[in-house]
C-alpha atoms as a PDB file:
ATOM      1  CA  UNK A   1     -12.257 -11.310  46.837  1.00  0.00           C
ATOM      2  CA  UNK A   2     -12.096 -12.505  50.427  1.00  0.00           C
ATOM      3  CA  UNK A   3      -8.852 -13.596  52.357  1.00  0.00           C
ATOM      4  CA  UNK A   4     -10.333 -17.252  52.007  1.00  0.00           C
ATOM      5  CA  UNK A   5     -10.812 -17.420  48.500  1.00  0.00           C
ATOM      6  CA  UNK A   6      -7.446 -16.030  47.899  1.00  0.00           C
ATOM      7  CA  UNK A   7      -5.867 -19.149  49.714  1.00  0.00           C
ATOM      8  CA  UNK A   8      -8.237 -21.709  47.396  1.00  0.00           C
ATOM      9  CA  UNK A   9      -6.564 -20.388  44.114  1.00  0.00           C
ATOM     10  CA  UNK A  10      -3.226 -20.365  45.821  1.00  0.00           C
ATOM     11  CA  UNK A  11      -2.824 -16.717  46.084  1.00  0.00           C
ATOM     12  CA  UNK A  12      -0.981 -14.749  48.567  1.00  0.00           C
ATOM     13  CA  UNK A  13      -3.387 -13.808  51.595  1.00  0.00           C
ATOM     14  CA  UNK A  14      -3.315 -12.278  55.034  1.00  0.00           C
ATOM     15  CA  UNK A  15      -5.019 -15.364  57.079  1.00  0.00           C
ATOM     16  CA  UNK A  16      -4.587 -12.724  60.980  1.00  0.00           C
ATOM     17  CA  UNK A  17      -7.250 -10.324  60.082  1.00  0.00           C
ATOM     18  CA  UNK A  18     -10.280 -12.335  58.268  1.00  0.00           C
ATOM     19  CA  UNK A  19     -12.862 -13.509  60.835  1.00  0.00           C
ATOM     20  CA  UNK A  20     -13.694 -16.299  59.143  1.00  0.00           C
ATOM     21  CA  UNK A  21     -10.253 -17.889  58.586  1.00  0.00           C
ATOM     22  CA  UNK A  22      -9.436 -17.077  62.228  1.00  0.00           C
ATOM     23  CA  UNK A  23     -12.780 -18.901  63.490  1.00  0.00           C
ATOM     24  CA  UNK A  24     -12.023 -22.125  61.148  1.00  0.00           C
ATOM     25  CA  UNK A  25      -8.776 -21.759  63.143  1.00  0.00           C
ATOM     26  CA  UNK A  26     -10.073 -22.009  66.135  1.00  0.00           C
ATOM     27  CA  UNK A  27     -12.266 -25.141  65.869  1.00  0.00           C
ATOM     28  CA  UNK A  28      -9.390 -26.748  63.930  1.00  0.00           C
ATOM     29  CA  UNK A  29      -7.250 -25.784  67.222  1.00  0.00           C
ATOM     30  CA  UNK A  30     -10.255 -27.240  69.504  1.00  0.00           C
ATOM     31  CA  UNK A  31     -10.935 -30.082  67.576  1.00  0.00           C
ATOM     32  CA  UNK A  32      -7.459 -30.898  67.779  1.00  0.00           C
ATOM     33  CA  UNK A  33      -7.326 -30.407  71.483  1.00  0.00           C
ATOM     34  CA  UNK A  34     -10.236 -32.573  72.413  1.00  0.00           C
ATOM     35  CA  UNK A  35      -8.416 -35.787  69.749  1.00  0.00           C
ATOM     36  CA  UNK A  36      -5.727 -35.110  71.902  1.00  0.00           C
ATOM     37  CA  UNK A  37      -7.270 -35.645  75.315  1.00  0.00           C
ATOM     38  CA  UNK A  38      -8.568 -38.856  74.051  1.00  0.00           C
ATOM     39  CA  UNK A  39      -7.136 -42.248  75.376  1.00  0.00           C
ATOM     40  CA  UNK A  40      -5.452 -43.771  72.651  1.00  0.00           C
ATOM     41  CA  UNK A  41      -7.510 -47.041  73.229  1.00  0.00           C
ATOM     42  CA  UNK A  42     -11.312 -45.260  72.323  1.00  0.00           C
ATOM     43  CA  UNK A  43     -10.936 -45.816  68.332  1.00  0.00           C
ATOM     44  CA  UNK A  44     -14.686 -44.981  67.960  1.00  0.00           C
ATOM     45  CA  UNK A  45     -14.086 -41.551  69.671  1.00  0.00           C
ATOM     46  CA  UNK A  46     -10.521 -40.667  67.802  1.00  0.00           C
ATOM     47  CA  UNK A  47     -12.082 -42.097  64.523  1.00  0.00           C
ATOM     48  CA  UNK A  48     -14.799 -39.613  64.923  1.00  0.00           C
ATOM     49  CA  UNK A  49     -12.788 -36.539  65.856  1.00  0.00           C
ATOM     50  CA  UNK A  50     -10.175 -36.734  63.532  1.00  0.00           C
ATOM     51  CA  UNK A  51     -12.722 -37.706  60.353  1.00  0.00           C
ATOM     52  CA  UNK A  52     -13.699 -33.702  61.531  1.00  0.00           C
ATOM     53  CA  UNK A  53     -10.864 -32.184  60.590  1.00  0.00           C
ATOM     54  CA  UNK A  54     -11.220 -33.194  56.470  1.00  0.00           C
END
């Protein structure tokens, strides 16, 4: 069973060693970055950045 699956049934898991939890977060961490660089007037553009995240 893989670190990830471990976290969907809400079991304890070690998320610093599994390359695929660290790469979701990493583009979680640059997706947040780039919503954050936006000017708070471009709806359109934080709209569409922040529907990434779900």
């Amino acid at each position: 069973m893989t670190e990830k699956e471990k976290s969907q049934l809400g079991l304890l898991y070690n998320a610093n060693y599994d390359e695929e939890l660290i790469e979701e977060r990493l583009y979680a961490k640059g997706l947040c970055y780039e919503y954050n660089q936006l000017h708070p007037r471009n709806m359109e553009e934080n709209e569409k950045h922040s529907s990434k995240l779900y």
